[in-house]
PDB file of N, CA and C in Angstrom:
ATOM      1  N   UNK A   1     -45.078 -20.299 -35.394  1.00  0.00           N
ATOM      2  CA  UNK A   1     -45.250 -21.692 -35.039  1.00  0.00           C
ATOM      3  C   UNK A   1     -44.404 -22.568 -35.969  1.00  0.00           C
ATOM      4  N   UNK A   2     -43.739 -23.930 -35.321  1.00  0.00           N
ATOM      5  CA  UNK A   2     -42.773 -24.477 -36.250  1.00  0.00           C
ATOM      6  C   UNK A   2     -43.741 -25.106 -37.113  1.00  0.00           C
ATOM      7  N   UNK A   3     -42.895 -25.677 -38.468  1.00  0.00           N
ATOM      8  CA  UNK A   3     -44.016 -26.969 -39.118  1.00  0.00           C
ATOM      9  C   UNK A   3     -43.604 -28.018 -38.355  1.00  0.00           C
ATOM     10  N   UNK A   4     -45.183 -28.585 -38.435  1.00  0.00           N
ATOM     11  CA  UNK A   4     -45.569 -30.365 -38.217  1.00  0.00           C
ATOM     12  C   UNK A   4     -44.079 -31.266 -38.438  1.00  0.00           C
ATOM     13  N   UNK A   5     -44.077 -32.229 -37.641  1.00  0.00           N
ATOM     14  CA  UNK A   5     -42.457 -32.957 -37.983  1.00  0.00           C
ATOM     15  C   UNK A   5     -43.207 -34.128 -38.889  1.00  0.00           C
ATOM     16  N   UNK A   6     -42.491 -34.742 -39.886  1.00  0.00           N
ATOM     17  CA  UNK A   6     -43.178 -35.734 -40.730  1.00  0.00           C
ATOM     18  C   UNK A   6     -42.275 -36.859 -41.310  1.00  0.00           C
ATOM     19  N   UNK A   7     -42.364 -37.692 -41.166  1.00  0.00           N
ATOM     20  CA  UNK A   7     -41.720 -38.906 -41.149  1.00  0.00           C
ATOM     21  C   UNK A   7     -41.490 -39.143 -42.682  1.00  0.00           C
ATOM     22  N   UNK A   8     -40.692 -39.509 -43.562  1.00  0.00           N
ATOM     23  CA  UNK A   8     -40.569 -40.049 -44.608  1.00  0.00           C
ATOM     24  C   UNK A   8     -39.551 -40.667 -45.120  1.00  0.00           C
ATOM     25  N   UNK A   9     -39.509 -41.975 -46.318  1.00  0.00           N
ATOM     26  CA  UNK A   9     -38.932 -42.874 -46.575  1.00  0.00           C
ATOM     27  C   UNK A   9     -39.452 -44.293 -46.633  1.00  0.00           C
ATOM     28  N   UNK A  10     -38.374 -45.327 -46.782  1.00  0.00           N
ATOM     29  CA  UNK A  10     -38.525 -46.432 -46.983  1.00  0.00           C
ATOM     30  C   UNK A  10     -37.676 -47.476 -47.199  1.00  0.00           C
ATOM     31  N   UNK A  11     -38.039 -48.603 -46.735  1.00  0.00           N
ATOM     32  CA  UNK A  11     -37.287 -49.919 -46.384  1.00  0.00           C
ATOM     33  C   UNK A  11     -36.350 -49.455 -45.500  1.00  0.00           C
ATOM     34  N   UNK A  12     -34.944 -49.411 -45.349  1.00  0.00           N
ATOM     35  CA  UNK A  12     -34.295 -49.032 -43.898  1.00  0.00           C
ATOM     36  C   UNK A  12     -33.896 -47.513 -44.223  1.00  0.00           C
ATOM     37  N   UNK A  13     -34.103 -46.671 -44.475  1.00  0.00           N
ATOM     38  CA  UNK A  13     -33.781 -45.169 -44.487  1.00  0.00           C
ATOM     39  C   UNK A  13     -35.453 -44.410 -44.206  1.00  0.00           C
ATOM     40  N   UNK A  14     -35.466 -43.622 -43.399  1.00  0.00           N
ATOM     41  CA  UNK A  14     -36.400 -42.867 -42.787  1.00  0.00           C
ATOM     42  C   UNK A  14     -36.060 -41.905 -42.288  1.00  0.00           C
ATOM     43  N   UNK A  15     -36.364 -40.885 -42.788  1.00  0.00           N
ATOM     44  CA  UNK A  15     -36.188 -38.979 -42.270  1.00  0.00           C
ATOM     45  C   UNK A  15     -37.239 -39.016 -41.407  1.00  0.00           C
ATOM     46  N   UNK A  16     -36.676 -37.814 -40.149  1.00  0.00           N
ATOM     47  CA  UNK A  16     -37.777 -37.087 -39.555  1.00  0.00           C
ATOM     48  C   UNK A  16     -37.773 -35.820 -40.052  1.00  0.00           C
ATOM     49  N   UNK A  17     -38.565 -34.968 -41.039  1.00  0.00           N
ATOM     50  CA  UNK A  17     -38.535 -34.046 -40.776  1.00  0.00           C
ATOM     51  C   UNK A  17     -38.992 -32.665 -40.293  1.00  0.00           C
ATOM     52  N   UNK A  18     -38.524 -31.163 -40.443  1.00  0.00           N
ATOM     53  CA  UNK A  18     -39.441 -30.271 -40.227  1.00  0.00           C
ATOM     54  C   UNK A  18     -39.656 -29.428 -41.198  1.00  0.00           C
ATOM     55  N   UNK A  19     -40.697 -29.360 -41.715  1.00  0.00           N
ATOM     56  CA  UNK A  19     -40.806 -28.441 -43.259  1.00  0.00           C
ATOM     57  C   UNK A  19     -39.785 -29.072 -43.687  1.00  0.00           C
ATOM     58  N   UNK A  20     -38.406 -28.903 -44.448  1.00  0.00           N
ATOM     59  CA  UNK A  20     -37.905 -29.337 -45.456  1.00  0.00           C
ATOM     60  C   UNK A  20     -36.597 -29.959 -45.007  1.00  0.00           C
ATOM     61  N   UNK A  21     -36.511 -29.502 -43.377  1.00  0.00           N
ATOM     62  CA  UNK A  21     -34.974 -29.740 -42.619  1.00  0.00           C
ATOM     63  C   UNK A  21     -35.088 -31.164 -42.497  1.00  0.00           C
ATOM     64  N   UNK A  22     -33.886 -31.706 -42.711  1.00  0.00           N
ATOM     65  CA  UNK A  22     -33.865 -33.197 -41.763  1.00  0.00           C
ATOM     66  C   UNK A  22     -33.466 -33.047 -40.165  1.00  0.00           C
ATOM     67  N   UNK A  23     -34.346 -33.408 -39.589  1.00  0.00           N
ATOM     68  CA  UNK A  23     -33.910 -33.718 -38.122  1.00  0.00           C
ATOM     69  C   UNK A  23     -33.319 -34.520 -37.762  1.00  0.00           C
ATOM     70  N   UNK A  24     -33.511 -35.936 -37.920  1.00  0.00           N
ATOM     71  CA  UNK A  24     -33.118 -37.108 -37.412  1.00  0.00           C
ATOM     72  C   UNK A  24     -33.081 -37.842 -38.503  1.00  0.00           C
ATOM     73  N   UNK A  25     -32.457 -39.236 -38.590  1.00  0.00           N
ATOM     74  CA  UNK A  25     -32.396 -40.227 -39.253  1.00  0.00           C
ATOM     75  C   UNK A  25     -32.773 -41.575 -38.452  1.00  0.00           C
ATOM     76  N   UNK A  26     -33.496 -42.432 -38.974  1.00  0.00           N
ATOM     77  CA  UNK A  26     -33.766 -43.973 -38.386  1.00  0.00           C
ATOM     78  C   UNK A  26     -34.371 -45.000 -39.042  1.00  0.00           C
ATOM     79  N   UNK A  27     -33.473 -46.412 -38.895  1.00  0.00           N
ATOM     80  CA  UNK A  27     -33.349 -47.382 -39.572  1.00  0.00           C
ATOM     81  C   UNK A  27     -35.259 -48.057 -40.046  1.00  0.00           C
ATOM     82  N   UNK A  28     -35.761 -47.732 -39.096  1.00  0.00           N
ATOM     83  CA  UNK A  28     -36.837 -48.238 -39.474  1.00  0.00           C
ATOM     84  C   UNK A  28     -37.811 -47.113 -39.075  1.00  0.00           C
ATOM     85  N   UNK A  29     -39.378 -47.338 -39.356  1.00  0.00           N
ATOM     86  CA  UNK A  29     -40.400 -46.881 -39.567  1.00  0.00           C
ATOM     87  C   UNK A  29     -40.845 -46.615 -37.950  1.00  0.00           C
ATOM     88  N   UNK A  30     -40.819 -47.574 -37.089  1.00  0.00           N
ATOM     89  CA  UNK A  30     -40.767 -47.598 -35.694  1.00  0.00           C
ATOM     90  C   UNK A  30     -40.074 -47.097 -35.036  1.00  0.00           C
ATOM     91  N   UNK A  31     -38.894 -46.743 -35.196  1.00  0.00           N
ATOM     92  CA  UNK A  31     -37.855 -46.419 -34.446  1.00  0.00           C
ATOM     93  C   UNK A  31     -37.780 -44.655 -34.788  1.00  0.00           C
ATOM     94  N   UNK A  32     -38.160 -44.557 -35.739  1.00  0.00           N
ATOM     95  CA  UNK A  32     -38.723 -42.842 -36.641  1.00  0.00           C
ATOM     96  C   UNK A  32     -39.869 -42.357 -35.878  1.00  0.00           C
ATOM     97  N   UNK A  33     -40.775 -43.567 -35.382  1.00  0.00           N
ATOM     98  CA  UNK A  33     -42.412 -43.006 -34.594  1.00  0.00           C
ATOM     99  C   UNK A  33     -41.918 -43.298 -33.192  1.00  0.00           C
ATOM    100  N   UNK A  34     -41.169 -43.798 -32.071  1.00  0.00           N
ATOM    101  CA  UNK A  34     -40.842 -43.765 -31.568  1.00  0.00           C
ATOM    102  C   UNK A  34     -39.842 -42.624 -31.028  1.00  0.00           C
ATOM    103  N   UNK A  35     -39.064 -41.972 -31.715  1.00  0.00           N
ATOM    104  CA  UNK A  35     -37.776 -40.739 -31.299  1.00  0.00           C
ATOM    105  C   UNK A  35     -38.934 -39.480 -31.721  1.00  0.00           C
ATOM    106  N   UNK A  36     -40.430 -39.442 -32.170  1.00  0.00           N
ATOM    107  CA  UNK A  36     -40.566 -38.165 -32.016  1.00  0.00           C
ATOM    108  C   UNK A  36     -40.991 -37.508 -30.944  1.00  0.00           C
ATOM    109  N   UNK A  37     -41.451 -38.008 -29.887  1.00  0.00           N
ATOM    110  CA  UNK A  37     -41.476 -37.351 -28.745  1.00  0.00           C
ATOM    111  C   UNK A  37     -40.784 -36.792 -28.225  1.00  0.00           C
ATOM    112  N   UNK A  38     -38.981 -37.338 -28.106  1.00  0.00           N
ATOM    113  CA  UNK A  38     -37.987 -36.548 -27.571  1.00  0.00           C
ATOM    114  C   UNK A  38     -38.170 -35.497 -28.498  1.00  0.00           C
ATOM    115  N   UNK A  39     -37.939 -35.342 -30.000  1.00  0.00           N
ATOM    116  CA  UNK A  39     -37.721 -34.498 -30.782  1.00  0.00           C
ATOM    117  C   UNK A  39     -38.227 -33.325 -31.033  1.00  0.00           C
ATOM    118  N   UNK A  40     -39.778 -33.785 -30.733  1.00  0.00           N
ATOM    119  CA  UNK A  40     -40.531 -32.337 -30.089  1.00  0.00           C
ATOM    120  C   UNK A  40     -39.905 -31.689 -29.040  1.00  0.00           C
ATOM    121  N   UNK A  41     -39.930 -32.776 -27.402  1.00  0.00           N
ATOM    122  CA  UNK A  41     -39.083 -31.848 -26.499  1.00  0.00           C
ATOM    123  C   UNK A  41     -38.120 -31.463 -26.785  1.00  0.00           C
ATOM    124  N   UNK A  42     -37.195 -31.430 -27.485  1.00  0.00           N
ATOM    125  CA  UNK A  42     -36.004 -30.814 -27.393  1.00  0.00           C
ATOM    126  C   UNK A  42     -35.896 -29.741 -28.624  1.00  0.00           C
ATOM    127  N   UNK A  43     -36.503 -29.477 -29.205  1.00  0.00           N
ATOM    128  CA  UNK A  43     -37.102 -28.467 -30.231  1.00  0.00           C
ATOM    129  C   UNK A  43     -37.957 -27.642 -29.755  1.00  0.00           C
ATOM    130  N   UNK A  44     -38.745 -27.831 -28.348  1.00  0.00           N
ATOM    131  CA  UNK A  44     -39.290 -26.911 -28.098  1.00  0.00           C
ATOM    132  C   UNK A  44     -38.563 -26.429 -26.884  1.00  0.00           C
ATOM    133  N   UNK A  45     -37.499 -27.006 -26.275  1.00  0.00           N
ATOM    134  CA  UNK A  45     -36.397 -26.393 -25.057  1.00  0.00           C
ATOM    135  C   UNK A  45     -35.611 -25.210 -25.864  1.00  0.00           C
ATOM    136  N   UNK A  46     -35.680 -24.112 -24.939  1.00  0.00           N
ATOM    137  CA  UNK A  46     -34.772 -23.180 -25.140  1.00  0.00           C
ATOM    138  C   UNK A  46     -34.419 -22.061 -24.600  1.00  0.00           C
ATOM    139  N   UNK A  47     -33.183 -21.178 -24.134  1.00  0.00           N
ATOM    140  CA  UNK A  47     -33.141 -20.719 -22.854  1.00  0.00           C
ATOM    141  C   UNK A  47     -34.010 -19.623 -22.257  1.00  0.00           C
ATOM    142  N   UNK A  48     -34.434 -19.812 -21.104  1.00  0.00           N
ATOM    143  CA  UNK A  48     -35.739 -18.591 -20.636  1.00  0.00           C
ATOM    144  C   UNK A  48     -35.123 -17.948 -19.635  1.00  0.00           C
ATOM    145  N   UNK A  49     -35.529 -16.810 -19.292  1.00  0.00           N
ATOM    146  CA  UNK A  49     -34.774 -16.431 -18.226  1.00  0.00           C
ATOM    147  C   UNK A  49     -36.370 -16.983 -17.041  1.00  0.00           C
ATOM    148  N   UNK A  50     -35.428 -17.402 -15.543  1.00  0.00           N
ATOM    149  CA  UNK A  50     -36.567 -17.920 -14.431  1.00  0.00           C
ATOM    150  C   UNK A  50     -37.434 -16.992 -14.025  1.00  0.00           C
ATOM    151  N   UNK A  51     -38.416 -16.650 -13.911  1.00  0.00           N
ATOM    152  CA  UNK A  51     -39.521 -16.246 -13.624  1.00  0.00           C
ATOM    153  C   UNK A  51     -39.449 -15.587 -11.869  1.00  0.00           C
ATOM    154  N   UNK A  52     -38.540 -16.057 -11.403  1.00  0.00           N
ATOM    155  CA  UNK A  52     -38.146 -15.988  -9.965  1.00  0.00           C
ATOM    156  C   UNK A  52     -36.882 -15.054  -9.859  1.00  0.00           C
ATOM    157  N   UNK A  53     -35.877 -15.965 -10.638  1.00  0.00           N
ATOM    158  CA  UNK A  53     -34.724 -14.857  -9.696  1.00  0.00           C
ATOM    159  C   UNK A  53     -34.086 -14.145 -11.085  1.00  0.00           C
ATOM    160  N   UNK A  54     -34.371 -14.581 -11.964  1.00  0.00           N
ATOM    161  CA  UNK A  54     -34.164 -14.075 -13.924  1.00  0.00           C
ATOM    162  C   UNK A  54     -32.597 -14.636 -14.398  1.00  0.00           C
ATOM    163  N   UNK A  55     -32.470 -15.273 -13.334  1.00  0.00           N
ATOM    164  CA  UNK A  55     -30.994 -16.796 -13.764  1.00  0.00           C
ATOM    165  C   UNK A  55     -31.425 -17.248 -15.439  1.00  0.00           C
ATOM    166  N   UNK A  56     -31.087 -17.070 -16.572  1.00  0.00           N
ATOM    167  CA  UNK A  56     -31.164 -17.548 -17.230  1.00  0.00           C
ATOM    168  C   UNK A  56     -31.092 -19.695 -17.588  1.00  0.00           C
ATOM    169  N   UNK A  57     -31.975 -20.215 -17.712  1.00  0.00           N
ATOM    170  CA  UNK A  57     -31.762 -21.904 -17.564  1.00  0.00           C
ATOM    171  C   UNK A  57     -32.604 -21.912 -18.996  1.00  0.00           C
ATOM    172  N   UNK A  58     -32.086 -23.224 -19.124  1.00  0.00           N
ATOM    173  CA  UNK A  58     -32.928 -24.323 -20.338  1.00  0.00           C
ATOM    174  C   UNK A  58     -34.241 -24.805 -20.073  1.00  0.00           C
ATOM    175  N   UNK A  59     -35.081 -24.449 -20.803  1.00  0.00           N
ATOM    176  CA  UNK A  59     -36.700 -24.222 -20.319  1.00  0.00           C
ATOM    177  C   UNK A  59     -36.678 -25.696 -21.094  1.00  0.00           C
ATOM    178  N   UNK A  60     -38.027 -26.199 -20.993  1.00  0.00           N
ATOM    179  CA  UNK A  60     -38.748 -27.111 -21.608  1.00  0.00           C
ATOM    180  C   UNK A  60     -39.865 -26.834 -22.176  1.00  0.00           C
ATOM    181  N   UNK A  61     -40.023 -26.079 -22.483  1.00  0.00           N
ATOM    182  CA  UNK A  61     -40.970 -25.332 -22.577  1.00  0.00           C
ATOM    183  C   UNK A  61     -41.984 -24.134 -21.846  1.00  0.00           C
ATOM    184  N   UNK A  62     -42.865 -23.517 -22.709  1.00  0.00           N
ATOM    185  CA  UNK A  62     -43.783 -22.184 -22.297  1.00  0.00           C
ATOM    186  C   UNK A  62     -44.418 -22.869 -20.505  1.00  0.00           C
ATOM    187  N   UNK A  63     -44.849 -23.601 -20.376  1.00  0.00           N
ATOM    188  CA  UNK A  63     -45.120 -24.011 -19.050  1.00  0.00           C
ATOM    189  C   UNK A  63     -43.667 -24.027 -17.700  1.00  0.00           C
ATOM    190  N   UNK A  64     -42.724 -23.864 -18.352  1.00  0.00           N
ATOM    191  CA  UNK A  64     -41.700 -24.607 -17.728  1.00  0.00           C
ATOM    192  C   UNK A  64     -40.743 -23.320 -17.098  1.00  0.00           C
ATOM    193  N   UNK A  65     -41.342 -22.772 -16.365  1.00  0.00           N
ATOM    194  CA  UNK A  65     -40.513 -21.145 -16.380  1.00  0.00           C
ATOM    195  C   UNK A  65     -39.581 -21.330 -15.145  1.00  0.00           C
ATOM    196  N   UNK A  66     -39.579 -21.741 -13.968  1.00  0.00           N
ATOM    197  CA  UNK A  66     -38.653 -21.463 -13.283  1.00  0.00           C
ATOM    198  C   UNK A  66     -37.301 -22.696 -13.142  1.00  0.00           C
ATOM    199  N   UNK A  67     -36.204 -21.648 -12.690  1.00  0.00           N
ATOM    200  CA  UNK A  67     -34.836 -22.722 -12.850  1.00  0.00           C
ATOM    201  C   UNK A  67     -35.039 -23.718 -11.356  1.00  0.00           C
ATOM    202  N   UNK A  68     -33.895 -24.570 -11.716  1.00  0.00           N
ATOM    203  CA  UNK A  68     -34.102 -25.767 -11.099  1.00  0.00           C
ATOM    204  C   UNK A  68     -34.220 -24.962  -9.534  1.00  0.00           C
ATOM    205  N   UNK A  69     -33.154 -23.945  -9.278  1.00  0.00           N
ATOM    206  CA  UNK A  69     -32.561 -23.795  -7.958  1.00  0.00           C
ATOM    207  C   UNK A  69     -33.866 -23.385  -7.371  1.00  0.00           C
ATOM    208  N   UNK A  70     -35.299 -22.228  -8.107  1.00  0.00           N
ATOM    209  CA  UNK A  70     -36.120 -21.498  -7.374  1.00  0.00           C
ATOM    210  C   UNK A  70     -37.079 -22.735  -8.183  1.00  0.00           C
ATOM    211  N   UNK A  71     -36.973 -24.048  -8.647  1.00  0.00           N
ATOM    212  CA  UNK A  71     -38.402 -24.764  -8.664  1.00  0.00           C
ATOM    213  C   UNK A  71     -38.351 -25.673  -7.265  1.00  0.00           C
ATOM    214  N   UNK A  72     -37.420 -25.391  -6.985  1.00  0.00           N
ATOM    215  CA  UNK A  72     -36.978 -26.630  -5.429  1.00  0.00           C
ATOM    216  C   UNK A  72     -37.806 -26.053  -4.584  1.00  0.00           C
ATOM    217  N   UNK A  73     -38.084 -24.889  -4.595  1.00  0.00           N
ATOM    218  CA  UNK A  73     -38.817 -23.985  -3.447  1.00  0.00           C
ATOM    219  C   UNK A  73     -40.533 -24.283  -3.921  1.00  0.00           C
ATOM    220  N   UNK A  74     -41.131 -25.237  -5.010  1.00  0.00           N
ATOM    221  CA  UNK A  74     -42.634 -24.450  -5.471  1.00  0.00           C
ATOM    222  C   UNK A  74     -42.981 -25.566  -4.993  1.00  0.00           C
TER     223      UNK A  74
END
């Protein structure tokens, strides 16, 4: 499991990070609590093979198993 992402800093410099990595950078405190939602999704995207025809695609995650071409069909 990854670590928790955690915000830190002050006055206009603010890290997002994970355990010790910097992820992102942002000017303010809001704009740092605001970009972590993408930041989760796209930290937790990564390629799966489809569940349907085994086309390898960019998942969105453990829920997210089939590619676009065989989710058109569900």
């Amino acid at each position: 499991m990854q670590p928790a992402l955690q915000i830190r800093g002050s006055g206009h410099s603010f890290a997002i990070l994970q355990g010790s990595r910097i992820i992102a950078r942002a000017t303010t405190h809001g704009n740092a609590v605001a970009a972590l939602p993408g930041i989760e999704r796209r930290l937790q995207s990564k390629p799966r093979p489809c569940m349907a025809c085994g086309t390898t695609f960019q998942s969105r995650g453990r829920y997210h198993r089939l590619c676009p071409t065989c989710g058109k069909g569900a």
